[in-house]
Protein backbone atom coordinates (compact mmCIF):
# COMPACT_ATOMS: atom_id res chain seq x y z
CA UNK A 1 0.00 0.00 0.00
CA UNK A 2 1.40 3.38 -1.01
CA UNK A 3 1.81 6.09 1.56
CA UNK A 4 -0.72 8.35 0.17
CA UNK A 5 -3.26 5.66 0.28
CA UNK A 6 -2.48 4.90 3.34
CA UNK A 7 -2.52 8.47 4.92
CA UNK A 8 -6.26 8.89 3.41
CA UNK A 9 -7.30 5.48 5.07
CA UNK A 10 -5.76 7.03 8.70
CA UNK A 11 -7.56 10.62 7.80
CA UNK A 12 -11.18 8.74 6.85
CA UNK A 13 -11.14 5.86 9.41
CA UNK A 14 -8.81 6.63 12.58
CA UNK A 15 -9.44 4.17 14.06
CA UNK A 16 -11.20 1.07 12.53
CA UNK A 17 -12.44 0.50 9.00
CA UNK A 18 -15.83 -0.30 7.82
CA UNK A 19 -16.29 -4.09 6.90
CA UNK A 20 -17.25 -2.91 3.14
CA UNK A 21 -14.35 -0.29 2.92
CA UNK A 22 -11.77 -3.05 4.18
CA UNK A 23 -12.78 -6.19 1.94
CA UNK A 24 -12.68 -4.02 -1.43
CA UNK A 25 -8.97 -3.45 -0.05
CA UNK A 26 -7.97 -7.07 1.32
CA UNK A 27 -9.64 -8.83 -2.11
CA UNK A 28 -12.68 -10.66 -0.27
CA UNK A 29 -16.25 -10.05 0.00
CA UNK A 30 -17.61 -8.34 3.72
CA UNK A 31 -19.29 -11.69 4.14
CA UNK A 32 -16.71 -14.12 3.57
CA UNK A 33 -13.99 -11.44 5.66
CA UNK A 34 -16.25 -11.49 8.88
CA UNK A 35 -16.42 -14.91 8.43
CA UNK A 36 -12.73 -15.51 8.35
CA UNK A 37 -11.68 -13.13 11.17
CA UNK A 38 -14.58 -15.26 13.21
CA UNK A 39 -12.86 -17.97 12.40
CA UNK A 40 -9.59 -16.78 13.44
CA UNK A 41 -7.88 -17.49 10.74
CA UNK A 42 -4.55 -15.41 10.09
CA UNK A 43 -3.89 -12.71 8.65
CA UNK A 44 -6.94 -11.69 8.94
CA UNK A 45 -7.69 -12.20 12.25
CA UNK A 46 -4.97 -9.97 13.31
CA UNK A 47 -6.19 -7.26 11.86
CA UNK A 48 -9.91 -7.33 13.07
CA UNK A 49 -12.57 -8.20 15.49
CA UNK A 50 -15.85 -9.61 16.75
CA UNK A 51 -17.53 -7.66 18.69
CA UNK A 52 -20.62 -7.68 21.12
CA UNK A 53 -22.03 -10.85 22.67
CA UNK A 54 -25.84 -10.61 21.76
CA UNK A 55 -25.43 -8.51 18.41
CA UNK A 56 -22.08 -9.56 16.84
CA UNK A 57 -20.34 -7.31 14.48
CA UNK A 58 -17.26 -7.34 12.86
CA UNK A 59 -14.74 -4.17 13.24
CA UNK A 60 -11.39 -4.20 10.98
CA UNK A 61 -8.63 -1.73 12.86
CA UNK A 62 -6.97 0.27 10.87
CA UNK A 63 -3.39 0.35 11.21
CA UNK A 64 -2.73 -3.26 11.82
CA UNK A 65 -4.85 -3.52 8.25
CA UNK A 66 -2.38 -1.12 7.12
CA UNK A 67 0.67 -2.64 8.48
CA UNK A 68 -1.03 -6.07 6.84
CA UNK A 69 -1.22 -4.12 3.11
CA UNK A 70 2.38 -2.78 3.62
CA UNK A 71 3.76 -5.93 4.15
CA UNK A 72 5.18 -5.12 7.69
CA UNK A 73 2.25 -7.68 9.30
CA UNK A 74 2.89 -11.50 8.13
């Protein structure tokens, strides 16, 4: 991920990503990415979330997502 891209991601979303924003980026529909990270599986469980107990949702953080599109997360 370039620097500029990544600087407009930080400015728009300081602090976690929306699920639709995210998946265009990581290559993966917003169903099949909350899926994964519910799973657990890696990489992209280190880069996002379930939470709530009753009413699950799925939040993506933004600079391990980043970090993950830089190439500095394995």
């Amino acid at each position: 991920m370039d620097k500029k891209t990544a600087d407009q991601l930080r400015k728009e979303y300081p602090n976690y990503i929306k699920l639709e924003v995210a998946s265009k980026y990581l290559g993966v529909s917003p169903r099949q990415l909350s899926k994964l990270i519910a799973e657990g599986r890696e990489p992209f469980a280190s880069i996002g979330a379930n939470i709530g107990t009753t009413q699950r949702y799925t939040r993506i953080y933004t600079e391990p997502m980043i970090a993950l599109l830089s190439g500095e997360l394995r």
